[in-house]
Protein backbone atom coordinates (compact mmCIF):
# COMPACT_ATOMS: atom_id res chain seq x y z
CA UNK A 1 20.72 57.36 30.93
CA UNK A 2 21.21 54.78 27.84
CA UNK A 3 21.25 52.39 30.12
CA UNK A 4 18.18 53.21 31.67
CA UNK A 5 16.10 53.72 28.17
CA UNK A 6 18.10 50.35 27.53
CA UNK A 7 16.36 48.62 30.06
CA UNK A 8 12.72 50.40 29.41
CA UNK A 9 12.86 49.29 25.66
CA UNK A 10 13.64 45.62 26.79
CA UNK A 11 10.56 45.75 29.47
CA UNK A 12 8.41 47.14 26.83
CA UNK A 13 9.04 44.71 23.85
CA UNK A 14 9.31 41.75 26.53
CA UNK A 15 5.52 42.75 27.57
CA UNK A 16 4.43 43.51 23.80
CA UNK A 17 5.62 40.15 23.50
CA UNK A 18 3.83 38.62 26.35
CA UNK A 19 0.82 40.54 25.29
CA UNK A 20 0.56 39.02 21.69
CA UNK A 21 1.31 35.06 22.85
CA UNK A 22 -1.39 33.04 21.78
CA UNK A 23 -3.21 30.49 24.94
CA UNK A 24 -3.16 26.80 25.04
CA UNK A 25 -6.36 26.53 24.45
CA UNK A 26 -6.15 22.07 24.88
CA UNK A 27 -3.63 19.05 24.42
CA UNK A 28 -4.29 15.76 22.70
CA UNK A 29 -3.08 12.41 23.09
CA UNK A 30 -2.34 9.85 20.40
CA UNK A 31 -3.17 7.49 20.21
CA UNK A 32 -6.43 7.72 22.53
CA UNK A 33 -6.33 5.01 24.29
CA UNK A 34 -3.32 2.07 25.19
CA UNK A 35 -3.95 -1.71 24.43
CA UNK A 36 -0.83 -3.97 24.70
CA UNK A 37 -0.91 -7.38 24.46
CA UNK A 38 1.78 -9.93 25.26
CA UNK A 39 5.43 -8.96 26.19
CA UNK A 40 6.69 -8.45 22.23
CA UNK A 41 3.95 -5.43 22.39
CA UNK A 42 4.48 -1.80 22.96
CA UNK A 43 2.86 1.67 22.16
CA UNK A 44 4.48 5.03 21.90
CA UNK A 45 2.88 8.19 22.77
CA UNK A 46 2.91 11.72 21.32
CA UNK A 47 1.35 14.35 23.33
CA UNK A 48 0.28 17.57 20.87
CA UNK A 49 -0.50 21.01 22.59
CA UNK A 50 -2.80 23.52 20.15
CA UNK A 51 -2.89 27.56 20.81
CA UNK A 52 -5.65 29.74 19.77
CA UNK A 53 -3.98 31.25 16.86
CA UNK A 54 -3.71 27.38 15.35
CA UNK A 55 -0.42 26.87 16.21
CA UNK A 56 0.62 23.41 17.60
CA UNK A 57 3.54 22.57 19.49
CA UNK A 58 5.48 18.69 20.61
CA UNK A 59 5.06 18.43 24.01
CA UNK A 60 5.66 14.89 25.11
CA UNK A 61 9.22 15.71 26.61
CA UNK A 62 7.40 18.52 28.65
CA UNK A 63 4.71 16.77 29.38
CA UNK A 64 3.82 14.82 33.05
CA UNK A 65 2.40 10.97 33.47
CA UNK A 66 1.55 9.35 36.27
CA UNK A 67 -0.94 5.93 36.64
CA UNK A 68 -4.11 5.66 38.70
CA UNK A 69 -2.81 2.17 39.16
CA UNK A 70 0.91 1.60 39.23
CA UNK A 71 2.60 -1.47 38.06
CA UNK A 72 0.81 -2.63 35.22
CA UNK A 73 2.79 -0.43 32.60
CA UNK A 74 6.43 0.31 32.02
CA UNK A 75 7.35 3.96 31.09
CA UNK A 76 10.59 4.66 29.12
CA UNK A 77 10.57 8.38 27.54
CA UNK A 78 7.12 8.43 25.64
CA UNK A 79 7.56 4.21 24.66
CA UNK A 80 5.25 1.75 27.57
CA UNK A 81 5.88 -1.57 27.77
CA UNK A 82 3.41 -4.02 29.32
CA UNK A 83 4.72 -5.41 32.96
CA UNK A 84 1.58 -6.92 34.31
CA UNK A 85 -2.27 -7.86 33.43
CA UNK A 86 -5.25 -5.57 34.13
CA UNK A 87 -6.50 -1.85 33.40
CA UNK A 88 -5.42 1.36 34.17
CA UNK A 89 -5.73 5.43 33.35
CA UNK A 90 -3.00 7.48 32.30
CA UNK A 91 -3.20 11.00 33.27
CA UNK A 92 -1.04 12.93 30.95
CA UNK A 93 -0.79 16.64 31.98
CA UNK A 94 0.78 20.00 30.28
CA UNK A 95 0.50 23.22 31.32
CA UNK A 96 -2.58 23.01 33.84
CA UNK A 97 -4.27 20.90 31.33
CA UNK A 98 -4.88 16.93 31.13
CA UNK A 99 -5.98 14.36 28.96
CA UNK A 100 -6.78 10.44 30.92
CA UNK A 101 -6.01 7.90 28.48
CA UNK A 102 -7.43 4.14 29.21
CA UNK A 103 -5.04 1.44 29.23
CA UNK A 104 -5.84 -2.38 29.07
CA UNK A 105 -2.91 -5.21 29.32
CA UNK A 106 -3.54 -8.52 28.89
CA UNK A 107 -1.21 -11.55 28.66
CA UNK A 108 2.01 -9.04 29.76
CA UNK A 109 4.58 -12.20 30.35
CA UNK A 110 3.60 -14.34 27.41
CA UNK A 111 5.28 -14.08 24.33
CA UNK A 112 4.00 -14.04 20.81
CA UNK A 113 5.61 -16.47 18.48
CA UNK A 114 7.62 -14.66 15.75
CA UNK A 115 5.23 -14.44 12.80
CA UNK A 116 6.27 -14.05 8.72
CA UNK A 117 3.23 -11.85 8.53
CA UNK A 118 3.39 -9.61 11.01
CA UNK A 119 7.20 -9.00 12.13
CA UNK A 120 9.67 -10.22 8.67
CA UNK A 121 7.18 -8.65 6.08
CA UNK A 122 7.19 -5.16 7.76
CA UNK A 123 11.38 -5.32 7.38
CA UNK A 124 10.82 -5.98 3.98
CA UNK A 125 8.61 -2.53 3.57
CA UNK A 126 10.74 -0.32 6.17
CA UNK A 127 13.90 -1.10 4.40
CA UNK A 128 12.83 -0.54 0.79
CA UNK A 129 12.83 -4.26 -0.56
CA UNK A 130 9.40 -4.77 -1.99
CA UNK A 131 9.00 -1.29 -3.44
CA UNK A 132 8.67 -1.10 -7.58
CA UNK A 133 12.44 0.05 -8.02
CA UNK A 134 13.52 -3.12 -5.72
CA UNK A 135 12.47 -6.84 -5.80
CA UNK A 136 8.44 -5.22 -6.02
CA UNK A 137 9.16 -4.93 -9.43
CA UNK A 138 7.09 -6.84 -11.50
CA UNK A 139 10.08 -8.67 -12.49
CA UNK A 140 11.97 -8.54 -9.22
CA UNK A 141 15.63 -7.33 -9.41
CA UNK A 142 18.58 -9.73 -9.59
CA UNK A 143 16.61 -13.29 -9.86
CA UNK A 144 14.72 -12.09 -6.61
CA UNK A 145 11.10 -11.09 -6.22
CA UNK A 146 8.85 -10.21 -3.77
CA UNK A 147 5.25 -8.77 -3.66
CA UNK A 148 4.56 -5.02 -4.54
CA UNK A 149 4.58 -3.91 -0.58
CA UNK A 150 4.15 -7.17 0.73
CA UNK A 151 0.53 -7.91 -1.07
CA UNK A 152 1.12 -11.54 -1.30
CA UNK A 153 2.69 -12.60 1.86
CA UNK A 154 2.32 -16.18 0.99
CA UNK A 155 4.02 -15.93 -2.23
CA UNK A 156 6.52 -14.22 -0.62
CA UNK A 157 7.22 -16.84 1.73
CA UNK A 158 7.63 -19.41 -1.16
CA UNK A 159 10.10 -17.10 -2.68
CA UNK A 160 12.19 -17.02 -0.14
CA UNK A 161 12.21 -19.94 1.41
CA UNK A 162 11.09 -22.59 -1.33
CA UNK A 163 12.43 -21.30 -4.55
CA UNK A 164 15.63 -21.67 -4.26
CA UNK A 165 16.56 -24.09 -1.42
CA UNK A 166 19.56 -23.33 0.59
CA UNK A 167 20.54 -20.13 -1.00
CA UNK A 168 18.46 -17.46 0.51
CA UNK A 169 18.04 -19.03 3.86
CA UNK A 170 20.75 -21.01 5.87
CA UNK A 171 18.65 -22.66 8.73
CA UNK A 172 21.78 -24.10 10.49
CA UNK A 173 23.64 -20.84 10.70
CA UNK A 174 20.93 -17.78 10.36
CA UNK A 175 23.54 -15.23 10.07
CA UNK A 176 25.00 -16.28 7.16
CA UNK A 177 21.94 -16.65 4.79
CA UNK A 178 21.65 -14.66 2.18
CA UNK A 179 19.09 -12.39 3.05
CA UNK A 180 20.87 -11.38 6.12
CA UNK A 181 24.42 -10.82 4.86
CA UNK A 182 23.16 -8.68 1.41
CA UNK A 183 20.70 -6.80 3.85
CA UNK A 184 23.67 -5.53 6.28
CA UNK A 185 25.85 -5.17 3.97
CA UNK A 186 28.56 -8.56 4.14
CA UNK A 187 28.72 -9.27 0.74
CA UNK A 188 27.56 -7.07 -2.72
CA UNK A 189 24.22 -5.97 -2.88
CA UNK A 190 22.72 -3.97 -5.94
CA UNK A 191 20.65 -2.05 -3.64
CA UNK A 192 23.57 -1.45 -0.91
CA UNK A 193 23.33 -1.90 2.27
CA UNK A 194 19.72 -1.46 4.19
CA UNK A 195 20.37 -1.41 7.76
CA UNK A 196 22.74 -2.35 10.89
CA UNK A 197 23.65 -5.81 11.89
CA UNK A 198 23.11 -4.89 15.21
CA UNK A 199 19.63 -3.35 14.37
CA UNK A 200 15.80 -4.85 15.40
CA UNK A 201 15.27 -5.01 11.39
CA UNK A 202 18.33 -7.72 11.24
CA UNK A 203 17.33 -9.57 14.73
CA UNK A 204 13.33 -10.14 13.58
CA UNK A 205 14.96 -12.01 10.38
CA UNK A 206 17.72 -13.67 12.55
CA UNK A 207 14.89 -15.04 14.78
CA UNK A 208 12.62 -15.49 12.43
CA UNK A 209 15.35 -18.42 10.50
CA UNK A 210 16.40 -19.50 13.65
CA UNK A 211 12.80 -20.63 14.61
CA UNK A 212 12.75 -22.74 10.96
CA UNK A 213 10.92 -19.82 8.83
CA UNK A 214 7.34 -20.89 10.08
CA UNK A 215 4.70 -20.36 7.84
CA UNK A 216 1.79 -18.43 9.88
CA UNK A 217 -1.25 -20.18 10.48
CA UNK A 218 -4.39 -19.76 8.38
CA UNK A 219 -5.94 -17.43 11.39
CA UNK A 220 -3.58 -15.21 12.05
CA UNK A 221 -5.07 -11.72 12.24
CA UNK A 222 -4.71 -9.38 9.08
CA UNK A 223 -3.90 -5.50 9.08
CA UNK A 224 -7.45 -3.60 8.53
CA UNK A 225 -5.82 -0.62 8.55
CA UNK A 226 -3.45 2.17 10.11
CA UNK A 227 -3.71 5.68 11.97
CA UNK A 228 -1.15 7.98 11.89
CA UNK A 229 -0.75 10.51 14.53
CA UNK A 230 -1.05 13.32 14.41
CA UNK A 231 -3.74 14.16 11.58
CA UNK A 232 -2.55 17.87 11.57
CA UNK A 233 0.06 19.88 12.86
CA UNK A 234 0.71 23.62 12.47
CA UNK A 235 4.94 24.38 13.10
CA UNK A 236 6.31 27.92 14.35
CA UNK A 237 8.90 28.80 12.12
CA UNK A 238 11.50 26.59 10.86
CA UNK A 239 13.43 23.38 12.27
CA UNK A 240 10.62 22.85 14.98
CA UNK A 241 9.92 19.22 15.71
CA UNK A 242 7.10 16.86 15.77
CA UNK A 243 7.38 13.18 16.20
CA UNK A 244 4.30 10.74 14.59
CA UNK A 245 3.43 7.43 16.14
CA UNK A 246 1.64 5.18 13.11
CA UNK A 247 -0.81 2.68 14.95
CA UNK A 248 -2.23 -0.78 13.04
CA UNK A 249 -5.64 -1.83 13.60
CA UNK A 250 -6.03 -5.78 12.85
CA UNK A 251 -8.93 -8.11 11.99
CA UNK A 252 -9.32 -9.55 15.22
CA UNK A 253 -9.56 -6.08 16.89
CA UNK A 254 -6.25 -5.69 18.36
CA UNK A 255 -4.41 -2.62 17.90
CA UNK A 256 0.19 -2.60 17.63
CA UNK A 257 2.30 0.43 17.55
CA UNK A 258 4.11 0.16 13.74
CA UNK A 259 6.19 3.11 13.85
CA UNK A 260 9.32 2.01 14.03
CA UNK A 261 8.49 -0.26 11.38
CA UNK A 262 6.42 2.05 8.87
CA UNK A 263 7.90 3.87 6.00
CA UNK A 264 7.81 7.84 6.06
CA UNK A 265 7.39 10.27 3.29
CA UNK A 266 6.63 13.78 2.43
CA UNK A 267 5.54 15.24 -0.72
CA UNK A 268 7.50 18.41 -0.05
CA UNK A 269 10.62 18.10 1.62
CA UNK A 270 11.23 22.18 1.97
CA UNK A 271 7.96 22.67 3.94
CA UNK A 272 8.92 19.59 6.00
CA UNK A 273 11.04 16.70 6.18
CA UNK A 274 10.96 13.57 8.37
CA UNK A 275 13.20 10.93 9.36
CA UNK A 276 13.12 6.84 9.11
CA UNK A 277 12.04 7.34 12.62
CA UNK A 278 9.27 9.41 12.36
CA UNK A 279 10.25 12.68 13.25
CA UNK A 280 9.38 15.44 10.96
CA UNK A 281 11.75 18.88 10.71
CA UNK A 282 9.86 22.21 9.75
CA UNK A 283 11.62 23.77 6.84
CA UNK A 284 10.50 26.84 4.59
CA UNK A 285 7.33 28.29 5.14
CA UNK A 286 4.19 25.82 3.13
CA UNK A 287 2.39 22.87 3.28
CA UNK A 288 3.39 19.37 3.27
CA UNK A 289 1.87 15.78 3.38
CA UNK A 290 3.53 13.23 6.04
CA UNK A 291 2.60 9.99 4.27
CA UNK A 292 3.81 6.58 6.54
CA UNK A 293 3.25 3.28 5.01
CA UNK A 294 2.74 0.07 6.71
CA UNK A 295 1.34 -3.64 5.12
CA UNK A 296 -0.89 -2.31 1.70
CA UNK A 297 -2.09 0.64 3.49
CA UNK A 298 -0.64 4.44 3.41
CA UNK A 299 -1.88 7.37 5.05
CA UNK A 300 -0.96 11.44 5.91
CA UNK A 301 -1.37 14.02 8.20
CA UNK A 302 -1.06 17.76 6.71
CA UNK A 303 1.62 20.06 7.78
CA UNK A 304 1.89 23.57 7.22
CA UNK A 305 4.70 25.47 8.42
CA UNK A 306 4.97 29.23 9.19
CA UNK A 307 7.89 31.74 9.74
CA UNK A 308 8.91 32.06 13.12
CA UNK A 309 6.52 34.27 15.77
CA UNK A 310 4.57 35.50 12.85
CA UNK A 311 1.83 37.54 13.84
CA UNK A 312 -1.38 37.12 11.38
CA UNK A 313 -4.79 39.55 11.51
CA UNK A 314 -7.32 37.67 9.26
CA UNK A 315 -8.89 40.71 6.46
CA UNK A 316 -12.02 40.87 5.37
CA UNK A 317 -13.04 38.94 2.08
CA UNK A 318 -15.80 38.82 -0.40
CA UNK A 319 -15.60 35.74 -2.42
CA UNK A 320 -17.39 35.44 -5.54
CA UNK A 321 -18.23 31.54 -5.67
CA UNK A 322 -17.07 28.47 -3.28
CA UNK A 323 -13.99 28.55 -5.12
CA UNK A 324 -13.16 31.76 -3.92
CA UNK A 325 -14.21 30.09 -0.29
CA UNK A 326 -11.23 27.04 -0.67
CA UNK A 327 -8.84 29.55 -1.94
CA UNK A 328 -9.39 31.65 1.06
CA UNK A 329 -9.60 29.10 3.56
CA UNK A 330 -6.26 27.61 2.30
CA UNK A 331 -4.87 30.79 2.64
CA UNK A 332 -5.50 31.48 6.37
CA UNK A 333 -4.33 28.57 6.92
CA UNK A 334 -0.86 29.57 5.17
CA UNK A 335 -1.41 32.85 7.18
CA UNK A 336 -1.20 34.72 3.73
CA UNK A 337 -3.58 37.46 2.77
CA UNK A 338 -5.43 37.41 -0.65
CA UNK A 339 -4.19 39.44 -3.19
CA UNK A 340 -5.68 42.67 -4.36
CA UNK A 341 -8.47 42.62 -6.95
CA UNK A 342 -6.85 42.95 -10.25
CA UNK A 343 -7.36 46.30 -12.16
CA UNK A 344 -10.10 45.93 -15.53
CA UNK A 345 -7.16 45.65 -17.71
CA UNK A 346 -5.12 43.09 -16.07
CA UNK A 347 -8.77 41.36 -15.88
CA UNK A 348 -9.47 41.72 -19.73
CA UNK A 349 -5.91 40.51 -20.98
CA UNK A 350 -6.07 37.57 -18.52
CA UNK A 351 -9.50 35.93 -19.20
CA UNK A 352 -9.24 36.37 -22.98
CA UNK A 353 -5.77 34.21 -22.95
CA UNK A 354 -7.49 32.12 -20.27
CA UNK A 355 -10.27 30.97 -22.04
CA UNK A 356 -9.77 31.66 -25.71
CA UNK A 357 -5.94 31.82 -26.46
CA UNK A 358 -6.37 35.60 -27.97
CA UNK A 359 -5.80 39.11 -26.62
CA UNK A 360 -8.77 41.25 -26.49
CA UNK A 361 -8.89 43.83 -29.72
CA UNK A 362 -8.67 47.14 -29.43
CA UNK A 363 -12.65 47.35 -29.78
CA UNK A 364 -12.96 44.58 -26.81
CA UNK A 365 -10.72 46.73 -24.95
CA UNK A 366 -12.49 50.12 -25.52
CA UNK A 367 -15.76 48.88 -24.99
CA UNK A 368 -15.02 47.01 -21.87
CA UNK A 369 -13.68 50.09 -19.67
CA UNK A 370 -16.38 52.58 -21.03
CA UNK A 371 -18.72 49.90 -19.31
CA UNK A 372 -19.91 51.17 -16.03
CA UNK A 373 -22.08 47.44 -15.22
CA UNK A 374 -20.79 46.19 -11.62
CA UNK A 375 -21.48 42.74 -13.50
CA UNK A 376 -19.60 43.41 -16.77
CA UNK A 377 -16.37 40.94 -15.75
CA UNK A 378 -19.07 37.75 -15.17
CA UNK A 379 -21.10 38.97 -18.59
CA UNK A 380 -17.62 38.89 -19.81
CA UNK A 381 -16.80 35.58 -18.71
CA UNK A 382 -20.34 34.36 -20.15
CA UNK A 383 -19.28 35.53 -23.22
CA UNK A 384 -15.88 34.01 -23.64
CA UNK A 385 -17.28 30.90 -22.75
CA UNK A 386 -19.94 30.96 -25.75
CA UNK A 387 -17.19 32.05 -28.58
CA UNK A 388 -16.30 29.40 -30.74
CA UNK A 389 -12.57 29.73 -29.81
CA UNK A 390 -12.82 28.68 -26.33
CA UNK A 391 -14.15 25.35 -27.93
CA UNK A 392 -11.43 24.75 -30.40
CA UNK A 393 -9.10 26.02 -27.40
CA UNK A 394 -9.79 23.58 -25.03
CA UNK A 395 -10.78 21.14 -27.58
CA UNK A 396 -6.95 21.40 -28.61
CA UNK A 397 -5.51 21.39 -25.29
CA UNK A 398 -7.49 17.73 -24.12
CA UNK A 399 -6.57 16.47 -28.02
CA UNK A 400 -2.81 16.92 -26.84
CA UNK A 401 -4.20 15.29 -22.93
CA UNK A 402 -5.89 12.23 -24.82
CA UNK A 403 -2.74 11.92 -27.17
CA UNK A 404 -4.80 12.13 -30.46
CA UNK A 405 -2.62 11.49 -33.34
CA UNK A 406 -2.99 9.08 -35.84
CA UNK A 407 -0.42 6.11 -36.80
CA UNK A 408 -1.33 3.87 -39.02
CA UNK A 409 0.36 0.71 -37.06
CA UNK A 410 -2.27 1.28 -34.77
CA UNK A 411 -5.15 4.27 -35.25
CA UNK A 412 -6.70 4.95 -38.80
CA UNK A 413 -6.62 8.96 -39.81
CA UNK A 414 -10.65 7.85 -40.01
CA UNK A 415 -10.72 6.60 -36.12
CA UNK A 416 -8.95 9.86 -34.88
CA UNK A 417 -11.14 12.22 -37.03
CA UNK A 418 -14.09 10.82 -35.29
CA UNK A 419 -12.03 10.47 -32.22
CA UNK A 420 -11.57 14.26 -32.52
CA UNK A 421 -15.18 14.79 -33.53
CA UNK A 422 -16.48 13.38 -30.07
CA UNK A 423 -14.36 15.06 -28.23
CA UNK A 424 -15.63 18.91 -29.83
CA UNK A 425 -19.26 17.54 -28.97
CA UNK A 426 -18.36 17.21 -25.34
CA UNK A 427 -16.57 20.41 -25.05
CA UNK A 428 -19.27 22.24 -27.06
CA UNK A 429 -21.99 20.42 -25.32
CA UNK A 430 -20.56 21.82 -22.39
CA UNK A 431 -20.54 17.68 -20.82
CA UNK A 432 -19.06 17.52 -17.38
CA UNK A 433 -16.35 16.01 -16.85
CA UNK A 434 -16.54 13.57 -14.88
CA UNK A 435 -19.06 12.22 -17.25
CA UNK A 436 -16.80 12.76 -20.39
CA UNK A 437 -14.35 10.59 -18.52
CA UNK A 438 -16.62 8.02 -17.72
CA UNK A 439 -17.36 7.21 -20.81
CA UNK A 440 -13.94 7.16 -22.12
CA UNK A 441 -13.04 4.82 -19.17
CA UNK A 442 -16.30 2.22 -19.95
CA UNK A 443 -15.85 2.43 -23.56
CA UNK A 444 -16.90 -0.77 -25.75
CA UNK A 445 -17.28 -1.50 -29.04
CA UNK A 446 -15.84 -0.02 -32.85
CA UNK A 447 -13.93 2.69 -32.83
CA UNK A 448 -15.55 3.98 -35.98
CA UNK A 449 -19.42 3.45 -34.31
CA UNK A 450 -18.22 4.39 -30.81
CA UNK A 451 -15.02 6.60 -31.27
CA UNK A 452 -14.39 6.98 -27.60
CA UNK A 453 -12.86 3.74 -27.63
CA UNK A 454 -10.02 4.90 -29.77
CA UNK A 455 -8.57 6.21 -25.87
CA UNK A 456 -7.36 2.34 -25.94
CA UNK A 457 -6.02 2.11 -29.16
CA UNK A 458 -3.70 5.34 -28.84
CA UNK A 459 -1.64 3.18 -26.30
CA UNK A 460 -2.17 -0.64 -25.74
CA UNK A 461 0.55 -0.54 -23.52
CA UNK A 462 -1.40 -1.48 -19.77
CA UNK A 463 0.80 -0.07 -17.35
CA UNK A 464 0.78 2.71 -19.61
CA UNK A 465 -2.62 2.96 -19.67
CA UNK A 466 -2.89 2.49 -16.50
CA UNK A 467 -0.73 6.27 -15.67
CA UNK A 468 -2.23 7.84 -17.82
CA UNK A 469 -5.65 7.03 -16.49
CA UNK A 470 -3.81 8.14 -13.02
């Protein structure tokens, strides 16, 4: 009999289960279409299945390929490789649905010379050496600089191969320059050692000296831009996969797959991580930005990840104002509900801190509940904002921003009285922002006839200028 009710529960929750999966509702390719041009090029492929309840899923390992036309492309897990010249479809398929993806090969057995510009600069950026805490400093590090992520390539070139002849680069023996034996780690390196001897990092600089470090020529196509792929992904529960595929678009309108040469990131490493090779790892439940930088240019795809089979009913909501809309759009996408509306209490005690730094008095307080007006928390709010304390609140709190203090090695007490002065017109004025800003920004002239310029005589520092501004 246990058995039997055994066996009836396990029938029951397996069809409750079955009963509350979400559809595939499509897949998507990245990228949409397949150019490869000469031998060196290649183009990985991600295939990304969605479900109606916004979930996405990795499929390329699951996923089915075959060519209208055989022969003209290589296959090797989700990497193709160019074999012959012409044009093809790819039909990708997953779960009864498919995606054709157009393919064009031209000059398959021709090789590209190795170029400075476009296969030893990206080493530089995937292993970390012309970042600002390595040689990208404005200094360098160690005698050595290069470029801030490779935006002079030409300078960089100099550096390494003119400034300091024979040292960095040994043209009769490649392997033992410099370059290469600090980079794998042969002999000390203040930044350690950055990757594998054996490694395609180490054999693009090995080839690249053993061809006599060419310079490029003056039309060799630049890097417009790059795509990573793909632009969203929604993960089901925690250490689920996705891998990205980061695609450069160049001047002369030829596209080359950069991912195993771009740099990843993430801006939250407990929502999700990812790898040097692109793969990013669902962590805790939130959201996350996959940033991948290749040449000057860095972009991201958003990530959100969500507890494991979590089953979300969207509630009704009433918002207020289009604030209320982002907040609750975010938070559908985070599968969280909103919270409940505050009680008029919590309400009064939080908007008088809020906006004038006082608790209400017990008059406020009094007055306020024995108010039956649906409107009375927005006439509330209307209020606050008309009090002289919410002035000389935030007037305070953007003195402290702007860094308004006087020193007499730089800013008069006179300058950062009328410094101060401006800044209670604006907030009393009620001046938008953007425009208060502005003006700070484009300031000219005396700081005693125009006191907004005293923002560049608190700190004459530029790079310091420069964050704060950020």
């Amino acid at each position: 009999m246990a058995i039997r009710t055994l066996l009836l529960t396990a029938v029951a929750i397996f069809t409750a289960s079955a009963s509350l999966a979400a559809d595939l509702t499509e897949i998507r390719v990245y990228p949409a279409d397949v150019s490869l041009t000469t031998k060196r090029d290649r183009q990985s492929i991600v295939v990304q299945a969605l479900y109606s309840d916004g979930l996405t899923q990795d499929v390329t390992a699951q996923a089915e390929w075959k060519f209208v036309q055989e022969g003209l492309i290589r296959r090797d897990g989700n990497m193709f490789y160019p074999v012959a010249d012409g044009q093809t479809e790819l039909a990708v398929s997953f779960s009864g649905k498919t995606v054709n993806v157009p393919c064009k090969i031209e000059q398959a057995t021709a090789d590209r010379p190795i170029s400075f510009k476009l296969d030893v600069m990206p080493v530089f950026m995937k292993a970390g050496c012309n970042t600002g805490s390595c040689h990208g400093a404005a200094r360098g590090k160690d005698g050595f600089r290069l470029s801030l992520f490779g935006f002079d390539p030409d300078g960089d070139h100099f550096r390494i191969t003119r400034e300091q002849p024979g040292r960095r680069i040994d043209l009769a023996v490649p392997s033992a320059s410099l370059m290469v034996t600090k980079s794998v780690g042969d002999v000390p390196h203040t930044g350690g050692k950055r990757f594998d001897s054996n490694s395609e990092l180490n054999a693009t600089l090995l080839e690249w000296i053993a061809a006599g470090t060419p310079v490029d020529p003056a039309e060799q196509a630049k890097c417009v831009g790059i795509d990573l792929y793909p632009p969203q992904a929604v993960l089901d529960g925690k250490d689920v996969t996705q891998q990205m595929t980061v695609v450069a678009r160049y001047s002369d309108g030829t596209t080359r797959d950069v991912t195993k040469l771009a740099a990843f990131f993430t801006n939250n490493d407990t929502a999700a991580g990812i790898s040097d090779s692109g793969l990013v790892t669902a962590g805790e439940r939130g959201e996350a930005y996959i940033f991948a930088r290749f040449d000057v240019y860095t972009v991201g795809s958003q990530f959100l990840t969500l507890p494991k089979g979590l089953q979300y009913e969207q509630r009704p909501f009433q918002p207020v104002n289009y604030i209320d809309e982002l907040v609750a759009a975010k938070l559908q996408k985070l599968r969280l509900h909103p919270s409940e509306l505050c009680s008029d209490e919590e309400f009064l005690r939080r908007v008088y801190i809020d906006l004038v730094g006082l608790l209400p008095t017990s008059d406020d307080y009094r007055a306020f509940m024995a108010d039956t007006d649906p409107e009375k928390r927005t006439k509330k709010i209307d209020e606050l904002l008309g009090r002289k304390e919410f002035t000389e609140l935030w007037v305070s709190k953007w003195a402290e921003w702007l860094m308004m203090r006087s020193d007499n090695n730089r800013v008069s007490e006179k300058g950062i009285v009328l410094y101060y002065q401006w800044l209670v017109d604006q907030i009393a004025n009620n001046r938008p922002t953007n425009e208060m800003v502005q003006e700070l920004l484009s300031a000219t002239g005396g700081t005693f006839s125009n006191p907004s310029t005293n923002f560049y005589e608190t700190e004459r520092d530029q790079l310091k200028v420069a964050e704060n501004v950020a």
